[in-house]
Structure formats: structure tokens, C-alpha cells
C-alpha atoms as a PDB file:
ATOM      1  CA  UNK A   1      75.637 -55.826-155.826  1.00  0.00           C
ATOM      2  CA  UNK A   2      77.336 -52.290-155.800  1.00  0.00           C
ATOM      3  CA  UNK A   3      78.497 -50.419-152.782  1.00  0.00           C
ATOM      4  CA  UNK A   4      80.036 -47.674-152.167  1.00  0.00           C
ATOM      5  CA  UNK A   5      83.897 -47.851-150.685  1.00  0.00           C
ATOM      6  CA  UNK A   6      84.114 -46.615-147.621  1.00  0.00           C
ATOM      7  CA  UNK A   7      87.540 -45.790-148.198  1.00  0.00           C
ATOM      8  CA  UNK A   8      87.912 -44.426-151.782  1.00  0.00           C
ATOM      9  CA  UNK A   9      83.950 -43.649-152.071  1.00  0.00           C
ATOM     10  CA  UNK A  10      84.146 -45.261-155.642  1.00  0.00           C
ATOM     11  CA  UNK A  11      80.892 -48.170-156.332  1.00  0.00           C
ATOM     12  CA  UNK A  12      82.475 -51.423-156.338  1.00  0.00           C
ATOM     13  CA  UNK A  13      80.590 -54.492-156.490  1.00  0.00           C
ATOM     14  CA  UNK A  14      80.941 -55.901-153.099  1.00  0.00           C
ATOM     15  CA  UNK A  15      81.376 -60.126-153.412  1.00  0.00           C
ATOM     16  CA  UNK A  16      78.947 -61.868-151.552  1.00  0.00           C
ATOM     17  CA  UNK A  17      79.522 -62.794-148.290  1.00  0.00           C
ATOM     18  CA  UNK A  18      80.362 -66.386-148.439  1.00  0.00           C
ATOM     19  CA  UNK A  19      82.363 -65.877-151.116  1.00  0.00           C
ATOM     20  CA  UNK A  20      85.262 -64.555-149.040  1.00  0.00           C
ATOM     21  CA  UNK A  21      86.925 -65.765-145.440  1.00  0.00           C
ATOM     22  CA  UNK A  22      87.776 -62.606-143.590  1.00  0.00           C
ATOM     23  CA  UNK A  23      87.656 -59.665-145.992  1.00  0.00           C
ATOM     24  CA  UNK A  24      88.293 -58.445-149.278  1.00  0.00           C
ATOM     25  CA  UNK A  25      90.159 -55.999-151.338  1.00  0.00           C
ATOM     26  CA  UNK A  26      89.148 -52.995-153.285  1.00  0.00           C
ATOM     27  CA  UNK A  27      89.623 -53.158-156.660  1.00  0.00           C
ATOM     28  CA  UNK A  28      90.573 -49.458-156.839  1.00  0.00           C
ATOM     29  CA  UNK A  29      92.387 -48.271-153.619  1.00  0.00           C
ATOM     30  CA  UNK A  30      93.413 -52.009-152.281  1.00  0.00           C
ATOM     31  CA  UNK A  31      91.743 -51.302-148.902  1.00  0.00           C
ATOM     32  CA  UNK A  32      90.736 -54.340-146.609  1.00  0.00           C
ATOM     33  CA  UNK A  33      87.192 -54.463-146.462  1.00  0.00           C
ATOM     34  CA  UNK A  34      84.317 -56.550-145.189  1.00  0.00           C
ATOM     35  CA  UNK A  35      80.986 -56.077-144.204  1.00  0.00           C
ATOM     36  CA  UNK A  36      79.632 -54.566-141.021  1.00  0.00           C
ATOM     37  CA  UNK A  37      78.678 -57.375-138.815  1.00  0.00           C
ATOM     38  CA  UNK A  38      76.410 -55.386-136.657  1.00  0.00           C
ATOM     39  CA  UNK A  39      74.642 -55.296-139.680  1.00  0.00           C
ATOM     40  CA  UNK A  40      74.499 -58.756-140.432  1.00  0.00           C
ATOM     41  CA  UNK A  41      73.307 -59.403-136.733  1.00  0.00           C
ATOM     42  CA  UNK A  42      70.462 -56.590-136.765  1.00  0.00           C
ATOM     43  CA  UNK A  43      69.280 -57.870-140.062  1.00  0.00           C
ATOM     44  CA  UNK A  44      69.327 -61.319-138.550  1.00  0.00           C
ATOM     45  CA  UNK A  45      67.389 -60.296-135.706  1.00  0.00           C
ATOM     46  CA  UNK A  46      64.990 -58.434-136.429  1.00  0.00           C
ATOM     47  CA  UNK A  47      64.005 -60.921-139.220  1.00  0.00           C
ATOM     48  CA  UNK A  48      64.196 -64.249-137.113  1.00  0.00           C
ATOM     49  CA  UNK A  49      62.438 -62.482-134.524  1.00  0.00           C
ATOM     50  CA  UNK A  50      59.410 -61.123-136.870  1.00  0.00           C
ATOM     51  CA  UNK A  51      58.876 -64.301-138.708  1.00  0.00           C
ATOM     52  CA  UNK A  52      58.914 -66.806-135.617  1.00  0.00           C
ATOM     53  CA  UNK A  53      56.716 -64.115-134.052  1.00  0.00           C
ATOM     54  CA  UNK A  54      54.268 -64.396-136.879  1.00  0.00           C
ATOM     55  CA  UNK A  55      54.584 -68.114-136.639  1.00  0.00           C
ATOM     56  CA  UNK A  56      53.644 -68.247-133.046  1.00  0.00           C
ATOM     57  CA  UNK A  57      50.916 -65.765-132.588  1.00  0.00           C
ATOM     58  CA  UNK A  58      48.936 -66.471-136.014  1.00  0.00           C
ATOM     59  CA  UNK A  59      50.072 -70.187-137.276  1.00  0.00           C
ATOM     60  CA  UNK A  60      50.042 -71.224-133.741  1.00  0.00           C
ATOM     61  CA  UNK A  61      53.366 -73.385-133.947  1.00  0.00           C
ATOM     62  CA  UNK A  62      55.644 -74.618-131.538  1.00  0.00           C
ATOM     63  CA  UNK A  63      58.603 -71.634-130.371  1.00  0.00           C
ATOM     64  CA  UNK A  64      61.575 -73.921-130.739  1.00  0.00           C
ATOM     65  CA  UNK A  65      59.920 -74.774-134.357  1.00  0.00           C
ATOM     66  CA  UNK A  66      59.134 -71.381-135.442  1.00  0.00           C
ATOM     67  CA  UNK A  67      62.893 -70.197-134.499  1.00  0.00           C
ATOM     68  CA  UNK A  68      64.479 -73.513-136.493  1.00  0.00           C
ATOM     69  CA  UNK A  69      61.696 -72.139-140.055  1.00  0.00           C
ATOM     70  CA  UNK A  70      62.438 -68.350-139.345  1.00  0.00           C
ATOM     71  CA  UNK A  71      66.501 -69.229-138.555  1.00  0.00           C
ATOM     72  CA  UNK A  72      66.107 -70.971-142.414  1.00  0.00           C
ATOM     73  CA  UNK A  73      64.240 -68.989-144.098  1.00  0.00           C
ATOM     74  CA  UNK A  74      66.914 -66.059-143.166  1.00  0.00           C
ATOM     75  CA  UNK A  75      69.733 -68.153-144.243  1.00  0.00           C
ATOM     76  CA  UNK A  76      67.767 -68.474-147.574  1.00  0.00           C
ATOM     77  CA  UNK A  77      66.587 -65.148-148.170  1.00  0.00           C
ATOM     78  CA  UNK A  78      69.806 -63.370-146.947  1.00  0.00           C
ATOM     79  CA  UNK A  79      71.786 -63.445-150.494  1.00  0.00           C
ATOM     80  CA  UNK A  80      69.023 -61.761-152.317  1.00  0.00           C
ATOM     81  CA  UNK A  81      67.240 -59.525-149.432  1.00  0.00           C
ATOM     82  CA  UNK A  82      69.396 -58.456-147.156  1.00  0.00           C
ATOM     83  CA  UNK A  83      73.449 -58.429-148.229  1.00  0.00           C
ATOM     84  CA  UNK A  84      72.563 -55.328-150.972  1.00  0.00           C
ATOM     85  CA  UNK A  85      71.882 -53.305-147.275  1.00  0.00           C
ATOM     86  CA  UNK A  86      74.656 -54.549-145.247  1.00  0.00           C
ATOM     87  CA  UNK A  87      77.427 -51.686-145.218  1.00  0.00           C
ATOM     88  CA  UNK A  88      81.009 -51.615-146.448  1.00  0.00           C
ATOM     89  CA  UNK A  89      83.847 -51.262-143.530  1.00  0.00           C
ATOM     90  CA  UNK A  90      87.272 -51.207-143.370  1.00  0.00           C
ATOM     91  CA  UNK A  91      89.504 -53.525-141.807  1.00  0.00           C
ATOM     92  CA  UNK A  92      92.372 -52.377-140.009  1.00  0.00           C
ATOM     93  CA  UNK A  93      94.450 -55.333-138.364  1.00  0.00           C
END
């Protein structure tokens, strides 16, 4: 997936996220970056919260089920949905 570095403003294409620990480096400017985790938990939310919403009010299904399927099916759908929109930040430790 390419991104934009926040630092240099050059595309790079951004690893996955479990494909790193903490952070990463630019290939062009060596920055430390990684990606926003307020993004990762709005994404996370609003989509477990949708789904298991959907679950309860039209497939009439247990909460604590619906939030185990939606919880899942986020995990799942998270490498091809979602990481393309999470932004690029820098590190600074």
C-alpha cells in the first residue's frame, strides 16, 4: 500500500502492520514511523460497533456473540479494508 511520508512527503509503501513491532523506517529520509493508532481504534470501532449492531437488531443474535463475529470479522478484513486509510506518523522517542 502507498502512503505518503509524513516527514519527507515522498509515497512509500507503508509495511503492513503486523509486519513490524514498534515502527518502521523510511526508506528515503530514515524517519521513525508507524501508524496512527487513533486510527486503528476509530476504524475498529466504528466497524465492531456497526456489524454487531446489524447482528443484533436484524439477525437477532445474542450481544456477547455478535461482538466475538464483528471483533473477527475486523481482524479479518483489516489487512485489505482498512490499513490503506490508516495514516502515517512519526515517532519521536
Amino acid at each position: 500500500m502507498t502512503q505518503r511520508c509524513p516527514h519527507c512527503q515522498i509515497e512509500i509503501d507503508a509495511p503492513k502492520i503486523n509486519a513490524y513491532e514498534d515502527n518502521f523506517v523510511c526508506p528515503h529520509c530514515a524517519a521513525t514511523l508507524a501508524h496512527s493508532q487513533i486510527d486503528i481504534f476509530f476504524y475498529a470501532f466504528c466497524f465492531i460497533a456497526l456489524i454487531s449492531l446489524l447482528l443484533i437488531a436484524i439477525g437477532h443474535i445474542n450481544t456477547f456473540i455478535a461482538l466475538v463475529i464483528a471483533a473477527g470479522s475486523y481482524r479479518l478484513c483489516r489487512n485489505k479494508l482498512f490499513e490503506s486509510h490508516f495514516r502515517l506518523i512519526r515517532c519521536t522517542h
